[in-house]
Protein backbone atom coordinates (compact mmCIF):
# COMPACT_ATOMS: atom_id res chain seq x y z
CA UNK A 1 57.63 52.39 40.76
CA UNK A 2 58.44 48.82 42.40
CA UNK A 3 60.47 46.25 40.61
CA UNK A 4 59.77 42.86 41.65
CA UNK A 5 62.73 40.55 41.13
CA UNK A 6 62.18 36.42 41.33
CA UNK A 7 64.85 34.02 40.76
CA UNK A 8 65.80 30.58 41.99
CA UNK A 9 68.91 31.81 43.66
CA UNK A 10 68.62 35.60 44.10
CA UNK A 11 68.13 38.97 42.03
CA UNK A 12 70.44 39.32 39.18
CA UNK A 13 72.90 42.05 39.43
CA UNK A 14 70.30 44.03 36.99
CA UNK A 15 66.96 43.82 35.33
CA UNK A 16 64.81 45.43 32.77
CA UNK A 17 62.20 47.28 34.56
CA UNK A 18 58.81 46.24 34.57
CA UNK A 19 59.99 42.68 34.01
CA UNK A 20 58.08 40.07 35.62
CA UNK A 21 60.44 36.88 35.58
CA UNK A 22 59.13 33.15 36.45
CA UNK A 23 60.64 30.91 39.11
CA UNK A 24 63.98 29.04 37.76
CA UNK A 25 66.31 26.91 39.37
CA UNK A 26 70.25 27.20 39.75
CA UNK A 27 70.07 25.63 35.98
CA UNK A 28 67.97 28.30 34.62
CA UNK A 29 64.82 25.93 34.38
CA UNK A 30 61.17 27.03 35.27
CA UNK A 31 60.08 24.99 38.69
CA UNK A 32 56.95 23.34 36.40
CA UNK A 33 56.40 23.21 32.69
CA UNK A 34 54.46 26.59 31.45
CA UNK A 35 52.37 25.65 28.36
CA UNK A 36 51.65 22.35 26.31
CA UNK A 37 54.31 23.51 24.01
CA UNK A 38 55.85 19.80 23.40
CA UNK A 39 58.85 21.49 25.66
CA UNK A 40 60.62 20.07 28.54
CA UNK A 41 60.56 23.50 30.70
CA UNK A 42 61.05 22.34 33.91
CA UNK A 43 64.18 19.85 32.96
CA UNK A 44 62.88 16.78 34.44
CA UNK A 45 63.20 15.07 31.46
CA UNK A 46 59.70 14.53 30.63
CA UNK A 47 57.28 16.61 28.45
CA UNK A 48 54.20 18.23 29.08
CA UNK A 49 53.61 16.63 31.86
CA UNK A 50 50.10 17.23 33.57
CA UNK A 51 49.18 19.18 30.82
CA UNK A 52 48.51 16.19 28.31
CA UNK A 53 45.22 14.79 27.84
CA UNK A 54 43.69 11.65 27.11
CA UNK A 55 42.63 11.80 23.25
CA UNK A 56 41.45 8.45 20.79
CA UNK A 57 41.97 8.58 17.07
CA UNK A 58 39.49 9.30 15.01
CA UNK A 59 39.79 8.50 11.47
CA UNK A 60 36.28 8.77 10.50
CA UNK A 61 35.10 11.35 11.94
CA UNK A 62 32.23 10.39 13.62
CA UNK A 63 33.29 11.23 16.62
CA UNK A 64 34.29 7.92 18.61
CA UNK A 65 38.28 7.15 18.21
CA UNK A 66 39.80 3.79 18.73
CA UNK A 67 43.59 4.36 19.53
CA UNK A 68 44.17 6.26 22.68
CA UNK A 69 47.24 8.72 22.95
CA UNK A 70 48.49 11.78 24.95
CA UNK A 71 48.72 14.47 23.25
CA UNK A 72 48.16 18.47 23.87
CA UNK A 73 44.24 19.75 23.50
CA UNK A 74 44.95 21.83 20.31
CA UNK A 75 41.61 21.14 19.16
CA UNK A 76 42.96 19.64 15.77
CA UNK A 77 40.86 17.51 13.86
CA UNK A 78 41.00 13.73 13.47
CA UNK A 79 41.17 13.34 17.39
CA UNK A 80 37.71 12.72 19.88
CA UNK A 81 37.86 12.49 23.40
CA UNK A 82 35.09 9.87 23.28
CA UNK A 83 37.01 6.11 22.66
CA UNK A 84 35.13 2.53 21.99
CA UNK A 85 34.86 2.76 18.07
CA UNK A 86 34.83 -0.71 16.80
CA UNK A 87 35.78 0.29 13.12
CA UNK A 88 37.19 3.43 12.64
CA UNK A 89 37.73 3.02 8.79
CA UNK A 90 33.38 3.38 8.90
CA UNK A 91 31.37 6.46 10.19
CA UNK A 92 28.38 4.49 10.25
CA UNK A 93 29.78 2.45 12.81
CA UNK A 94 30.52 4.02 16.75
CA UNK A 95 29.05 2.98 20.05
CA UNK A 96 25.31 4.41 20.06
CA UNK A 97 25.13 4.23 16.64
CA UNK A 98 21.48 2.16 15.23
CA UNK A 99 21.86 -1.59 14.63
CA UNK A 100 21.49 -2.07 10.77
CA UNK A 101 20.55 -5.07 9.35
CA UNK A 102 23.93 -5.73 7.51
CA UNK A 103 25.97 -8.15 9.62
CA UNK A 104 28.22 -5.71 11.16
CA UNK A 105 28.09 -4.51 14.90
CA UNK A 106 27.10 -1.26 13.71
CA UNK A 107 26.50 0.33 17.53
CA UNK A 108 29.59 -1.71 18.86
CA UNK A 109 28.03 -3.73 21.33
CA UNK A 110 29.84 -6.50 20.56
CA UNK A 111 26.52 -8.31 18.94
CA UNK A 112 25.78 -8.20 14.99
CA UNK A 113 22.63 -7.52 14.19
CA UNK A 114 21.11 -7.92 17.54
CA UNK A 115 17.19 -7.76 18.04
CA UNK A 116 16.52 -7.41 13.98
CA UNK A 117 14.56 -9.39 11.91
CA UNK A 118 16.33 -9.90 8.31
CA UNK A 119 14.43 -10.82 5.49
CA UNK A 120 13.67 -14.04 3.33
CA UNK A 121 15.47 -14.94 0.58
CA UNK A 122 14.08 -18.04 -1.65
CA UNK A 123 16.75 -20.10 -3.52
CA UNK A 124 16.29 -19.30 -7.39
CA UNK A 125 18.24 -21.97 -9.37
CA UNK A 126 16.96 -21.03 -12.76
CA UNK A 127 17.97 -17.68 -12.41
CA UNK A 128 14.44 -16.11 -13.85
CA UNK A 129 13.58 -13.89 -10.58
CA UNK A 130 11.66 -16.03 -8.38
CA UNK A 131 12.68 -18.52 -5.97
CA UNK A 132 10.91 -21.94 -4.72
CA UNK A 133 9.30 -20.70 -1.89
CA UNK A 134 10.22 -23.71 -0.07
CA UNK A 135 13.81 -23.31 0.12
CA UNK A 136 13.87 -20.07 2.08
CA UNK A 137 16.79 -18.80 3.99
CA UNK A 138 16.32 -15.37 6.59
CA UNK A 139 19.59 -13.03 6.36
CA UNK A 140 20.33 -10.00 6.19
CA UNK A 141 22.44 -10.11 2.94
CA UNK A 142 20.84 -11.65 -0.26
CA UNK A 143 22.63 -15.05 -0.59
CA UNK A 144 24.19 -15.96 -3.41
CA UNK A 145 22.17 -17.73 -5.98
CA UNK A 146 18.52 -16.06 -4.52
CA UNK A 147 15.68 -13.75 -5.21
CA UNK A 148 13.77 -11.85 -3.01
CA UNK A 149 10.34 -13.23 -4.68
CA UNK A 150 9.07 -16.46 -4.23
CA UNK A 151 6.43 -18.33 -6.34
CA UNK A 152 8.04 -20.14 -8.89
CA UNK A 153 6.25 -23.31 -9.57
CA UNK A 154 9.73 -24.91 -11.33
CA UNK A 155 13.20 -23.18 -10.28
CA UNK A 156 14.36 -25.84 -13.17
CA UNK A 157 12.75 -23.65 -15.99
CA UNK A 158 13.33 -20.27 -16.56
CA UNK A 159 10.36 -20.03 -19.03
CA UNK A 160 8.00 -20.91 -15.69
CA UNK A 161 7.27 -17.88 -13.28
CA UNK A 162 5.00 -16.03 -11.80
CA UNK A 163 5.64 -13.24 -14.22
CA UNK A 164 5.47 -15.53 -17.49
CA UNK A 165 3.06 -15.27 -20.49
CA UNK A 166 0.88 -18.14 -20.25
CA UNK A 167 1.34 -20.70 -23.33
CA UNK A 168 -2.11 -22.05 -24.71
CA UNK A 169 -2.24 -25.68 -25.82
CA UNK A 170 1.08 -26.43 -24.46
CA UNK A 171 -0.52 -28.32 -21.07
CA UNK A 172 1.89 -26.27 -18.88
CA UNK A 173 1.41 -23.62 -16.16
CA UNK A 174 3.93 -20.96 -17.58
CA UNK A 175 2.64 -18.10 -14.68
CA UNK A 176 2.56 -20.34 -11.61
CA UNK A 177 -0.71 -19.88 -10.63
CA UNK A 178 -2.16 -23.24 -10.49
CA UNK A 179 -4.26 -23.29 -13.67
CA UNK A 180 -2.92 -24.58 -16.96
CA UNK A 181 -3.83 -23.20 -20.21
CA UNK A 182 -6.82 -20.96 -18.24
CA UNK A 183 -9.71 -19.14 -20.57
CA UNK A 184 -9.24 -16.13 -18.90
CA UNK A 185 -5.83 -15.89 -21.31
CA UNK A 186 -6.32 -19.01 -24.25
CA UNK A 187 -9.94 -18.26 -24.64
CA UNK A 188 -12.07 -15.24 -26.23
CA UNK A 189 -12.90 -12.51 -23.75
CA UNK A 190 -15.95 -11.12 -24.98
CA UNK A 191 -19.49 -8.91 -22.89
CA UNK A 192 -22.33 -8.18 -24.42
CA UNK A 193 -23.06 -6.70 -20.91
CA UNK A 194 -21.39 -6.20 -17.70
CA UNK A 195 -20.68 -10.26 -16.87
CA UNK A 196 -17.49 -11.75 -18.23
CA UNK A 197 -17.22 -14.45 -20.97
CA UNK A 198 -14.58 -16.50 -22.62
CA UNK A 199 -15.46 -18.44 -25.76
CA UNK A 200 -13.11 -20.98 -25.95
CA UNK A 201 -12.70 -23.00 -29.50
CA UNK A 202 -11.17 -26.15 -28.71
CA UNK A 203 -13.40 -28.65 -27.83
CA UNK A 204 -13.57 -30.81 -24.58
CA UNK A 205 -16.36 -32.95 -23.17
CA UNK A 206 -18.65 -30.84 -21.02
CA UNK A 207 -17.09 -32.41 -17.36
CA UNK A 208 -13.61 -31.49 -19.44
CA UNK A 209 -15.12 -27.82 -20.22
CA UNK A 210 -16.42 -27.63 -16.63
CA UNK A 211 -13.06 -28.27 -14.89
CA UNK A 212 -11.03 -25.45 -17.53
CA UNK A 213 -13.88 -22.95 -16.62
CA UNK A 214 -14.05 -23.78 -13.08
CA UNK A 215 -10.13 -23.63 -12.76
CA UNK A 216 -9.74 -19.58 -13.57
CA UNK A 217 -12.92 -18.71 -11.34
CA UNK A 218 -15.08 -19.22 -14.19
CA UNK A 219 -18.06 -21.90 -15.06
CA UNK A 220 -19.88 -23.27 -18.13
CA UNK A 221 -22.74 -20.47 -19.28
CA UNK A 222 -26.39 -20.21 -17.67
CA UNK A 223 -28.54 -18.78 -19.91
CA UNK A 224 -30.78 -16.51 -17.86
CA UNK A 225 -32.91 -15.44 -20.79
CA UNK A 226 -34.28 -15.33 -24.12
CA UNK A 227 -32.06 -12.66 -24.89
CA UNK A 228 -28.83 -13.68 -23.43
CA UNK A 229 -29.73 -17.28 -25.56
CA UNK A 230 -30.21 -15.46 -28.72
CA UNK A 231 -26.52 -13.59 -27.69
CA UNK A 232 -24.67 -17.32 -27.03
CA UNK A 233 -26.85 -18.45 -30.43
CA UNK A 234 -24.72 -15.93 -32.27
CA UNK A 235 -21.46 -16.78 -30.83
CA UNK A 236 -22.44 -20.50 -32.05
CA UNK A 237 -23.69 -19.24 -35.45
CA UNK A 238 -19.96 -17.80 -35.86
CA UNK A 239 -18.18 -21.24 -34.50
CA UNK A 240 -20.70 -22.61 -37.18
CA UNK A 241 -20.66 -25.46 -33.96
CA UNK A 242 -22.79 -26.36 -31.41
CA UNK A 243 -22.37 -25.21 -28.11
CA UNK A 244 -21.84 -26.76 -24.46
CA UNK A 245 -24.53 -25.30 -21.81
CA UNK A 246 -23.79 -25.54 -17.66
CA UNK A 247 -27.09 -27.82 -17.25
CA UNK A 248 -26.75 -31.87 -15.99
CA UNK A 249 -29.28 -34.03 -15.01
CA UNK A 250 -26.68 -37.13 -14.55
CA UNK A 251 -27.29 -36.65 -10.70
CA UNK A 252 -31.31 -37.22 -11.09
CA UNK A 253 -32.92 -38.24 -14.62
CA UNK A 254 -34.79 -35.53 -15.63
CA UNK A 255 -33.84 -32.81 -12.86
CA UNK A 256 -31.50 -30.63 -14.29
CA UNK A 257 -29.20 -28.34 -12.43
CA UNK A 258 -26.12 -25.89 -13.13
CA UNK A 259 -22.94 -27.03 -12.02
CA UNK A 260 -23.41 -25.47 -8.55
CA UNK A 261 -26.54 -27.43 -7.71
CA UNK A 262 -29.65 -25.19 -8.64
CA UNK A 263 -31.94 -25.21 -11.04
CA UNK A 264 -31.67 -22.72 -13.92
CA UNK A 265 -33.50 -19.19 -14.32
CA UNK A 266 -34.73 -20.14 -17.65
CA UNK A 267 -35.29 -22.69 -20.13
CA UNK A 268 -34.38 -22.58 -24.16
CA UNK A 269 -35.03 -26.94 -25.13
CA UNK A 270 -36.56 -28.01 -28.65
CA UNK A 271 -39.69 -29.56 -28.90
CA UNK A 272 -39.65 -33.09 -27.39
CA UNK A 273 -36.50 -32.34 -25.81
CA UNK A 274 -34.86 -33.34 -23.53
CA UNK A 275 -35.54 -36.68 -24.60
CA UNK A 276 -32.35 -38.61 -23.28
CA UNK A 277 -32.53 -39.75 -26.87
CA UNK A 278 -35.00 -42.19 -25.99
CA UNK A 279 -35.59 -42.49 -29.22
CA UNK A 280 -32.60 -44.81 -30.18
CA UNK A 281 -33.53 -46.44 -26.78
CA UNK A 282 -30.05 -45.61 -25.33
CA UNK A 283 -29.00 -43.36 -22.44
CA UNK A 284 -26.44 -41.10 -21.57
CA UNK A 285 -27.57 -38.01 -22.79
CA UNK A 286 -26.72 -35.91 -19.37
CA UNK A 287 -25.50 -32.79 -20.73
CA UNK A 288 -27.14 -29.52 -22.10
CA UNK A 289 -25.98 -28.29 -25.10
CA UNK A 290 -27.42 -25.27 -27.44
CA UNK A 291 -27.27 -26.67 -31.18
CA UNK A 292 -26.09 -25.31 -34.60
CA UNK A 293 -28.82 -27.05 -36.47
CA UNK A 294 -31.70 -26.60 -34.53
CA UNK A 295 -31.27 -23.11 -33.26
CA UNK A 296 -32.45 -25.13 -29.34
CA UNK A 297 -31.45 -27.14 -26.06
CA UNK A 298 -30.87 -30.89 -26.59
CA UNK A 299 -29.43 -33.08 -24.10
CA UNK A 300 -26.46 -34.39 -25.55
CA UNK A 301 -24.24 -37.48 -24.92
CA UNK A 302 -21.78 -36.02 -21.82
CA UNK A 303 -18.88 -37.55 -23.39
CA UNK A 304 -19.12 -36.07 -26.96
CA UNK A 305 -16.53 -32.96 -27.56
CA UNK A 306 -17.90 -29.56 -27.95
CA UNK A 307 -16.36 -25.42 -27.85
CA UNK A 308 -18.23 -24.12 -24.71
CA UNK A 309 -18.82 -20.38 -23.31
CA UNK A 310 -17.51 -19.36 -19.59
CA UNK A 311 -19.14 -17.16 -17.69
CA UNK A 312 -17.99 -15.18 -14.72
């Protein structure tokens, strides 16, 4: 058996055998450091040397460190060898990561919110909800003092909306929609068949009663037959008032049209009318109307207030 003897200055006088011994010099130090032991083994005063490697702090964890050290590869965690994270107190945020729409420089680019587009935001100064569509503002966070639903037809109210209950008789447009005091909600829904009607009670002159239905999509009834006139008959039976029909002639004397422009499917006047009360030798009368008293069509003075029917 062979003993193999290394030293910096010669064999020792006597060795274990079978002992393999590493280079030292005349100071008993190894001629380069061993292991990454945090050791000075080779006496030059430094540390590890060549066995350190380049490591960034990760705090995080997601990866991507931000303060670079030396230190041994131990494989300990809290430590990446990838650097360039921008905010290592946030593992949403590290280079590569997707750009959020959140004012930060989530993929650390340097840019915030690069290539995004951030929502609208409407300035709500009554607090109900909805802003004025017309002071909008695009970020990505919700400003201060905003909603993210527009519509409101008077940020000064917070009884006005587009989510309000509509007030009847009060003359204002509570839900924003443009029509004030509409039939569709202060009138009577009623069908005797598959058409929509609204009976409303308070009485306007028929141009008046034109404009409310007209305003929610409706206009004033055209009775199509005998029995949809013996149906309005009994709606004006239970008003125990007469009722305002969608027929004028005030475009042509004597030609009498809905309130689109055509003639009607059907006619319902008393004998001798329409007259345009001739006789009291006055004009005027330019408006259909079915009456309480007569159970018929007269023409009826246009300005005169009367309930009226809408029809879908």
């Amino acid at each position: 058996m062979w003993t193999l003897w290394l030293a910096c200055t010669g064999a020792p006088d006597s060795a274990p055998a079978d002992e393999l011994s590493f280079p030292a010099d005349s100071d008993g130090c190894e001629v380069q450091e061993l292991a990454c032991d945090g050791l000075d083994e080779d006496c030059d005063g430094q540390i590890d040397e060549g066995l350190l490697v380049t490591f960034y702090e990760d705090q995080d964890g997601d990866g991507y460190g931000a303060l670079e050290t030396q230190r041994c590869p131990t494989g300990q965690a809290g430590w990446s060898l990838e650097p360039g994270d921008c905010d290592d107190t946030d593992a949403a945020v590290y280079p590569g990561a997707a750009e959020l729409c959140d004012e930060l420089d989530d993929d650390c680019d340097g840019a915030v919110d690069e290539e995004l587009d951030p929502p609208w935001w409407y300035v709500d100064e009554d607090g109900d909800g909805y802003g004025d569509l017309e002071q909008a503002i695009q970020s990505c966070l919700q400003p201060e003092g905003s909603s993210d639903r527009s519509g409101d037809c008077n940020d000064q109210d917070d009884q006005i909306h587009p989510a309000a209950f509509e007030t009847c008789g009060d003359g204002r447009d509570e839900d924003c929609d443009g029509v004030v005091d509409e039939v569709s909600v202060c009138c009577i829904a009623t069908t005797p068949d598959v058409e929509g009607y609204a009976l409303c009670t308070e009485p306007l002159t028929w141009a008046g009663a034109q404009s409310a239905c007209a305003a929610d999509g409706f206009s004033l009834v055209v009775v199509d037959d005998g029995a949809e006139n013996s149906w309005v008959f009994e709606l004006v039976t239970w008003l125990d008032s007469s009722l305002w029909l969608g027929l004028t002639d005030a475009e042509t004397e004597g030609t009498w049209l809905t309130a689109a422009g055509e003639p009607p499917p059907w006619y319902g006047w008393k004998d001798s009318e329409p007259n345009n009360n001739t006789d009291t030798n006055t004009e005027g009368q330019d408006c259909a109307g079915l009456v309480l008293s007569t159970e018929a069509w007269h023409d009826l003075d246009c300005e005169g207030e009367l309930p009226y029917l809408c029809e879908r």
